[in-house]
C-alpha atoms as a PDB file:
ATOM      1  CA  UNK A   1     -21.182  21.955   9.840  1.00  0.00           C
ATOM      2  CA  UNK A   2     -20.498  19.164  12.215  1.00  0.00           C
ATOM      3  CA  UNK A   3     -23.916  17.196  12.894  1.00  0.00           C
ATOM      4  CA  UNK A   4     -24.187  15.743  16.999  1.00  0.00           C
ATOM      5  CA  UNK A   5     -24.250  12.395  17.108  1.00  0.00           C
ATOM      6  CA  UNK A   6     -26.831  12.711  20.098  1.00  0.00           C
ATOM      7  CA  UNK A   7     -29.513  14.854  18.343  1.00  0.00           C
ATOM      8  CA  UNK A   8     -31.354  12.524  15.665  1.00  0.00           C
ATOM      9  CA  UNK A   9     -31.977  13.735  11.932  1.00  0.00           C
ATOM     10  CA  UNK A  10     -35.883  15.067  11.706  1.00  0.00           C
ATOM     11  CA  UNK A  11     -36.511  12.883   9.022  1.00  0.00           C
ATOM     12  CA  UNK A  12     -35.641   9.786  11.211  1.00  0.00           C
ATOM     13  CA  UNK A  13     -37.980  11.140  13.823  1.00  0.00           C
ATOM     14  CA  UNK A  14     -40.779  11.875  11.256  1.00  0.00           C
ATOM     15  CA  UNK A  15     -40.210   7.760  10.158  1.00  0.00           C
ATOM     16  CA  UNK A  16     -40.297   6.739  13.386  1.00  0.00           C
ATOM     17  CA  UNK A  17     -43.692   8.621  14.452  1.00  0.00           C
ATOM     18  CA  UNK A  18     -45.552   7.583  11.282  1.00  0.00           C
ATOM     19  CA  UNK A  19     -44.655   3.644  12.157  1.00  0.00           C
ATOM     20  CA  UNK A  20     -45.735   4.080  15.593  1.00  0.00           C
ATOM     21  CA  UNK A  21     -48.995   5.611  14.834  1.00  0.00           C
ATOM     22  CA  UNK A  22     -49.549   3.176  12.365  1.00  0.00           C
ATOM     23  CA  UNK A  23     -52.923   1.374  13.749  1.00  0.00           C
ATOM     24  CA  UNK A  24     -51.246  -2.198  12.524  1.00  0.00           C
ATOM     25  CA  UNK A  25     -48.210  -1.185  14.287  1.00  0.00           C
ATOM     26  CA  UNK A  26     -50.054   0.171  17.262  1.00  0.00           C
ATOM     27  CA  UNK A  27     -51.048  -3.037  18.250  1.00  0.00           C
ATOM     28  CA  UNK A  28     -48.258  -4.821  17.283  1.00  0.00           C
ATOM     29  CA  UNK A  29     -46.802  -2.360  20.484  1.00  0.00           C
ATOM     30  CA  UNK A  30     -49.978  -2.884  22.631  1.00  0.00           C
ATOM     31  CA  UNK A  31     -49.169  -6.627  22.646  1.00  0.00           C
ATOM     32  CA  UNK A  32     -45.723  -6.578  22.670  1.00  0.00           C
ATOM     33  CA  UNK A  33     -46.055  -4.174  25.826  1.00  0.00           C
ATOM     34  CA  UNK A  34     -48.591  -6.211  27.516  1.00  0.00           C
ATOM     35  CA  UNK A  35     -46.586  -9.710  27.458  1.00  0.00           C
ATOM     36  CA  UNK A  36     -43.654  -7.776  28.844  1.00  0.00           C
ATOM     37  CA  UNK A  37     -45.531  -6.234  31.205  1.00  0.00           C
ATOM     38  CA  UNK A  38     -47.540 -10.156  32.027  1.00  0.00           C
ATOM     39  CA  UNK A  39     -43.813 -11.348  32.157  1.00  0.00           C
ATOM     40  CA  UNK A  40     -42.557  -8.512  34.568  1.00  0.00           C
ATOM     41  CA  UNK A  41     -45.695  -9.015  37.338  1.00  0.00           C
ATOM     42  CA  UNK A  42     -45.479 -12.877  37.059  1.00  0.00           C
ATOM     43  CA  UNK A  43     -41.574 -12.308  37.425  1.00  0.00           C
ATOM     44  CA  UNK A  44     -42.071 -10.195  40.634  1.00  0.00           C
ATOM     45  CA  UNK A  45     -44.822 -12.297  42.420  1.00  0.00           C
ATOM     46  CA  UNK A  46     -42.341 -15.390  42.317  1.00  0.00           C
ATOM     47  CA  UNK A  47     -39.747 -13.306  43.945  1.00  0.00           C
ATOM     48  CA  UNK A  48     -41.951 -11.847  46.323  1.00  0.00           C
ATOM     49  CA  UNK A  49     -43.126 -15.175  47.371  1.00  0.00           C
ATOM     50  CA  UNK A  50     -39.592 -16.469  47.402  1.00  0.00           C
ATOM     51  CA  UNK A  51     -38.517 -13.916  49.485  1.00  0.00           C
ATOM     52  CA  UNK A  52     -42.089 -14.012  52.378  1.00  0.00           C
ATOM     53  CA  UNK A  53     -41.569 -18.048  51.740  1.00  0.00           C
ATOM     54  CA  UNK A  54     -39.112 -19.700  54.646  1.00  0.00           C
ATOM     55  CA  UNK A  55     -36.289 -21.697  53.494  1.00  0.00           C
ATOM     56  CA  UNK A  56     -36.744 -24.754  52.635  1.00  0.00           C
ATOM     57  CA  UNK A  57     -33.293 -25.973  52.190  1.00  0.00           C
ATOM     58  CA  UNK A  58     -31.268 -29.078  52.648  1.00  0.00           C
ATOM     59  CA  UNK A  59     -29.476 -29.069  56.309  1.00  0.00           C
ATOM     60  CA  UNK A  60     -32.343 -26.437  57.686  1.00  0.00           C
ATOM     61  CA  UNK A  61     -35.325 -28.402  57.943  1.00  0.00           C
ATOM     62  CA  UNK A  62     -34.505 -31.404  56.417  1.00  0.00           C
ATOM     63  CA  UNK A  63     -31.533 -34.033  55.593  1.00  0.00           C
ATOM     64  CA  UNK A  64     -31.140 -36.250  52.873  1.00  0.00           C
ATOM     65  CA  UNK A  65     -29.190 -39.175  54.317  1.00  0.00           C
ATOM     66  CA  UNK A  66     -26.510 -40.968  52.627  1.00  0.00           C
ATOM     67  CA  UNK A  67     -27.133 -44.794  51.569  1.00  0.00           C
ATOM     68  CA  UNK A  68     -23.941 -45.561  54.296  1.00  0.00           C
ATOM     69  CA  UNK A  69     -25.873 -43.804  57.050  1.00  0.00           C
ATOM     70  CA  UNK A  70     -29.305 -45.315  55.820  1.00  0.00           C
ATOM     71  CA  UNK A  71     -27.540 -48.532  56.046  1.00  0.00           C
ATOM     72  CA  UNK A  72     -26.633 -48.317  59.924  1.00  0.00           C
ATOM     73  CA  UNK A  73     -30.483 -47.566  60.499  1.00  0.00           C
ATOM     74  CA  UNK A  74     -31.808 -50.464  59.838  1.00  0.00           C
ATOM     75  CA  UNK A  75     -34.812 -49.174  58.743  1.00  0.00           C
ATOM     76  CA  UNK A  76     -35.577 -51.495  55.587  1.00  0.00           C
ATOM     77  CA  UNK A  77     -35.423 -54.273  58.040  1.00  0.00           C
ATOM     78  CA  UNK A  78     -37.961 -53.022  60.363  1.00  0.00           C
ATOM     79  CA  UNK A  79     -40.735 -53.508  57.691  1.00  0.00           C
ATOM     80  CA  UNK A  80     -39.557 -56.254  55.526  1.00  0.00           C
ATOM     81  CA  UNK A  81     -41.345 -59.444  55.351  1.00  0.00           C
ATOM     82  CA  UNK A  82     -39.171 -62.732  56.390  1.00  0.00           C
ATOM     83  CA  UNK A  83     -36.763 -62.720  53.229  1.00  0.00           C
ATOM     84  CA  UNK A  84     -37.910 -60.480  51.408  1.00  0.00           C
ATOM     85  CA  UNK A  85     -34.765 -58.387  50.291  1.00  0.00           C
ATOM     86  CA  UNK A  86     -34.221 -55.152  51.496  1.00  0.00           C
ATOM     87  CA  UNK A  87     -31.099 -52.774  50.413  1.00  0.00           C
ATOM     88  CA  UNK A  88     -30.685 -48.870  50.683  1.00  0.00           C
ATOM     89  CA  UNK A  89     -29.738 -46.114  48.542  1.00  0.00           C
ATOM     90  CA  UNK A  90     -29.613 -41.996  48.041  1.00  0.00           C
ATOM     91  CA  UNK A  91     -32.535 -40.312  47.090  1.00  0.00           C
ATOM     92  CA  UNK A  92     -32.085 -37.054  45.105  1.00  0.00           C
ATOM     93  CA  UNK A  93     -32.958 -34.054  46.416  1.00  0.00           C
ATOM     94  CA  UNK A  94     -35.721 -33.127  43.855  1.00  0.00           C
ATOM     95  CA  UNK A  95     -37.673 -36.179  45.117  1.00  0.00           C
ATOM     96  CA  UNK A  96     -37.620 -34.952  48.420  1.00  0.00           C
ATOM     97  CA  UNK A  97     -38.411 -31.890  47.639  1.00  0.00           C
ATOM     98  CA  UNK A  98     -41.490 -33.424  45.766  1.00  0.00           C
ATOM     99  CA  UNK A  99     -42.319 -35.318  49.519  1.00  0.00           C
ATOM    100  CA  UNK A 100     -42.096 -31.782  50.968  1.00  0.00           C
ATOM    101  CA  UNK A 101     -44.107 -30.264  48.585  1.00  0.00           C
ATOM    102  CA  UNK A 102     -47.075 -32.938  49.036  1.00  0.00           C
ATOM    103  CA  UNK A 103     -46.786 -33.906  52.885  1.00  0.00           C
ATOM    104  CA  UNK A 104     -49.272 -31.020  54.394  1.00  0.00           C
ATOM    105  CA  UNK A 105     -51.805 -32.581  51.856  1.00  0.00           C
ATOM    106  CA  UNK A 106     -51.159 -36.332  53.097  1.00  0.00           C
ATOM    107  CA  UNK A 107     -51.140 -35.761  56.848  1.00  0.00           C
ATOM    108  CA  UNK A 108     -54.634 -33.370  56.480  1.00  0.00           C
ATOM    109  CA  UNK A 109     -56.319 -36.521  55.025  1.00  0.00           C
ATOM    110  CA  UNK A 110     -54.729 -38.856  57.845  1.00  0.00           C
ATOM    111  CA  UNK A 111     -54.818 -36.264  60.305  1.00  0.00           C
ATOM    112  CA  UNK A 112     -57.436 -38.980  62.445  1.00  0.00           C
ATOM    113  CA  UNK A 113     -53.808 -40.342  63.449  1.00  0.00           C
ATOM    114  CA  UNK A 114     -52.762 -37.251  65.538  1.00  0.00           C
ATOM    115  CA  UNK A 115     -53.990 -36.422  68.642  1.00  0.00           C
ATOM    116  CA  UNK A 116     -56.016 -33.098  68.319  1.00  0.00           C
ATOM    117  CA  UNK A 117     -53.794 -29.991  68.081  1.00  0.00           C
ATOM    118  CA  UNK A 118     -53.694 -26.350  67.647  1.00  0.00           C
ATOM    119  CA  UNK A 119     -53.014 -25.263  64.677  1.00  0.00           C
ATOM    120  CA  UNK A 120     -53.107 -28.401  63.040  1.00  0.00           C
ATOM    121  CA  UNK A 121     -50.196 -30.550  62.763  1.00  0.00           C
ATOM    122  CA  UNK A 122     -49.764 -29.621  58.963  1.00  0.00           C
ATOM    123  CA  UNK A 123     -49.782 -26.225  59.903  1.00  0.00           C
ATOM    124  CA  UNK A 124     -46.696 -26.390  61.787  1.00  0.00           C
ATOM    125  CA  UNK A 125     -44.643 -28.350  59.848  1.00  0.00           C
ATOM    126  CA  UNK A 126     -41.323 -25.768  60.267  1.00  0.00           C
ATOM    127  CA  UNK A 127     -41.382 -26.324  63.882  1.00  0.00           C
ATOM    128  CA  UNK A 128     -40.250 -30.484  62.526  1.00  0.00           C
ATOM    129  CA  UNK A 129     -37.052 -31.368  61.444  1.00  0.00           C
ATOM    130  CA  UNK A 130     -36.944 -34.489  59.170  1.00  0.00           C
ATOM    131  CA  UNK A 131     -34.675 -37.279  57.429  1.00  0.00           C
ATOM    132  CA  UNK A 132     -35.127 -38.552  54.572  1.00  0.00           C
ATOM    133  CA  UNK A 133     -33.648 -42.171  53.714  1.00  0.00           C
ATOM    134  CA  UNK A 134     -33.908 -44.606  50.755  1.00  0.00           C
ATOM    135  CA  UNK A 135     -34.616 -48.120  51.464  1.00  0.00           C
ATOM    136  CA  UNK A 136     -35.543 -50.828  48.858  1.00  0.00           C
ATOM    137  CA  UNK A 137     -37.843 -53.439  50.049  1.00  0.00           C
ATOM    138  CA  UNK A 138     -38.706 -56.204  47.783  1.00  0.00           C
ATOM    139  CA  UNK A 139     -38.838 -54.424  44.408  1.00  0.00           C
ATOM    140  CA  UNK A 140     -40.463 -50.787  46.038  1.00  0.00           C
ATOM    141  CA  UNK A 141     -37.764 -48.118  45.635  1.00  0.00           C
ATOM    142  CA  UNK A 142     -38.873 -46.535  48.646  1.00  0.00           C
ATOM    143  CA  UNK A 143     -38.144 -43.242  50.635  1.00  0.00           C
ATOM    144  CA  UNK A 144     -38.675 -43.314  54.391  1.00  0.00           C
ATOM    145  CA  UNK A 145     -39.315 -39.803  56.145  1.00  0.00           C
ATOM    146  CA  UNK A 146     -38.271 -38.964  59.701  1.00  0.00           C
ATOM    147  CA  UNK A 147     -40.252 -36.060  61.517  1.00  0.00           C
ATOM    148  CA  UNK A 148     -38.637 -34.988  64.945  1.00  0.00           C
ATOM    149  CA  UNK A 149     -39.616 -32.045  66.962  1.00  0.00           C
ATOM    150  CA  UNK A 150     -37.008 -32.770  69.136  1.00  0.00           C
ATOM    151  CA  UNK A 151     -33.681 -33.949  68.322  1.00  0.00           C
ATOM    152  CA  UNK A 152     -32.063 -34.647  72.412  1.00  0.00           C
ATOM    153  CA  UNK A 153     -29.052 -33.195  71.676  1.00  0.00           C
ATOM    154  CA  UNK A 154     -28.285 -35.882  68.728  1.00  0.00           C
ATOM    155  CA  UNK A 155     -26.868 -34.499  65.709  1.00  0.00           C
ATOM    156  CA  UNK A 156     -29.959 -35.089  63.578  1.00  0.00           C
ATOM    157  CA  UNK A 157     -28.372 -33.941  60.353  1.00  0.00           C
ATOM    158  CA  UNK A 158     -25.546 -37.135  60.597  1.00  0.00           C
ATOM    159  CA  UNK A 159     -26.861 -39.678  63.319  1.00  0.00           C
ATOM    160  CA  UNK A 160     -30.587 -41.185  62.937  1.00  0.00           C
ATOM    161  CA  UNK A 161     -32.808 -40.059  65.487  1.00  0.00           C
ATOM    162  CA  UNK A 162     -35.262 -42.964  66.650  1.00  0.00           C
ATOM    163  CA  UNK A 163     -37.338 -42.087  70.234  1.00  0.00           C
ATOM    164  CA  UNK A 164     -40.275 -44.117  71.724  1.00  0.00           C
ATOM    165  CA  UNK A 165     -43.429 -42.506  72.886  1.00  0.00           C
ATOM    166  CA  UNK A 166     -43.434 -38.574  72.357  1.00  0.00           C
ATOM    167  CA  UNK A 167     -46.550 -38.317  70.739  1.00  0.00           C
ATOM    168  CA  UNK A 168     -47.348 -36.247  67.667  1.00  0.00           C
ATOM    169  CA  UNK A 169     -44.167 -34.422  68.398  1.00  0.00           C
ATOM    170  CA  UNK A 170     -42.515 -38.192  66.303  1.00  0.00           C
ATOM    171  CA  UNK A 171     -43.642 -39.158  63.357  1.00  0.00           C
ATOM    172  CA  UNK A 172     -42.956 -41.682  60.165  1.00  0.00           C
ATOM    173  CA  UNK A 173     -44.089 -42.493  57.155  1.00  0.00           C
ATOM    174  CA  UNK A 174     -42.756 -43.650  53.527  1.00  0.00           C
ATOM    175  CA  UNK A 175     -43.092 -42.637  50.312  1.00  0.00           C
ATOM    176  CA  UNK A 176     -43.268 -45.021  47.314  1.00  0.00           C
ATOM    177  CA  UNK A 177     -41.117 -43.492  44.744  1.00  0.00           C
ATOM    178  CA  UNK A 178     -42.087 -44.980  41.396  1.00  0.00           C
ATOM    179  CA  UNK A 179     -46.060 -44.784  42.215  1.00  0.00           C
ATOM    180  CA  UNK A 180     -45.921 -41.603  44.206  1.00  0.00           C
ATOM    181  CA  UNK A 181     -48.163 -43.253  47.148  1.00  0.00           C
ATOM    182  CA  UNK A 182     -47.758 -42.052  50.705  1.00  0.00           C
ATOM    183  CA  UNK A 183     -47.926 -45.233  52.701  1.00  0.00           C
ATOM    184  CA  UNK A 184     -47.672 -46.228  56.538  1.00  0.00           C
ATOM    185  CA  UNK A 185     -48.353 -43.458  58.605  1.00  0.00           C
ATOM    186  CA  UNK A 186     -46.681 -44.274  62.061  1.00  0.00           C
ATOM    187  CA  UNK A 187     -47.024 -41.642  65.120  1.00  0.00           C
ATOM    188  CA  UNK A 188     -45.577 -42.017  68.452  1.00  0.00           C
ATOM    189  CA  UNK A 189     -47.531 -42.821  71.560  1.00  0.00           C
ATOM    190  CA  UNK A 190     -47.786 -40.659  74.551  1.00  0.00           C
ATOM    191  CA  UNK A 191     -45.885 -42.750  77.727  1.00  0.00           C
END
């Protein structure tokens, strides 16, 4: 007689109950089945929050630019002492995503530099677009961050956007790369 290859010999069943009820065995199972089960919730709560989270992507919110395009700023200038050296380069995109990450903390415990608003500037951080360039002054590898909530027409992710007055709607501040400092908080005035 032919056996089927689909129904299992009774013995092998009997073998496999008597492990499984096996009280050292049992909750060898129970603990295997739990830390799946841990690893499966954890697992599905990141995605969830992925998925409810917005983007937070390069060329969305935010633009990395290059050293050349740093370069034509300026910027390093601007806040150099008299020869002091100043030079530019590329940040990554894992430190900025480190200054995104830490920026609604740093502007709730300067938030006395922003006129009063509702919500709170921190709040509303998706309505801002932002640039991020690296400037070396002195020995400080530093990155300088751009917030804009309005970009006139200029195409923010390739040309700098620099505008007087505007209020909270403009706002600056660097980011001191090797000591992880947020440092000189600059907002625009209202004309």
């Amino acid at each position: 007689m032919l056996a089927n290859k689909n129904i299992p010999h009774p013995f092998s069943l009997k073998v496999q109950k008597i492990a499984i009820e096996s009280p050292v065995n049992r909750k060898k199972l129970d603990k295997r089945h739990h830390i799946k089960l841990y690893q499966f919730i954890r697992l599905s709560l990141i995605l969830l929050i992925t998925a409810c989270s917005p983007r937070n992507t390069q060329g969305e919110n935010w633009v990395i630019l290059t050293e050349t395009q740093a370069r034509a700023t300026g910027v390093a200038e601007w806040f150099a002492k008299p020869n002091e050296p100043t030079d530019y380069w590329t940040p990554a995109e894992n430190h900025i995503l480190i200054i995104e990450s830490k920026t609604p903390s740093f502007l709730r415990e300067t938030s006395n530099a922003f006129v009063f608003s509702e919500p709170p500037l921190w709040e509303r951080l998706d309505e801002y677009k932002r640039q991020y360039i690296g400037i070396i002054i002195g020995e400080r590898k530093i990155i300088y961050a751009n917030f804009f909530c309005n970009s006139f027409e200029t195409d923010w992710r390739k040309e700098f956007v620099f505008v007087l007055d505007g209020g909270n709607c403009f706002f600056q501040f660097m980011y001191d790369l090797n000591t992880g400092e947020f440092f000189n908080l600059q907002v625009n005035g209202e004309a």
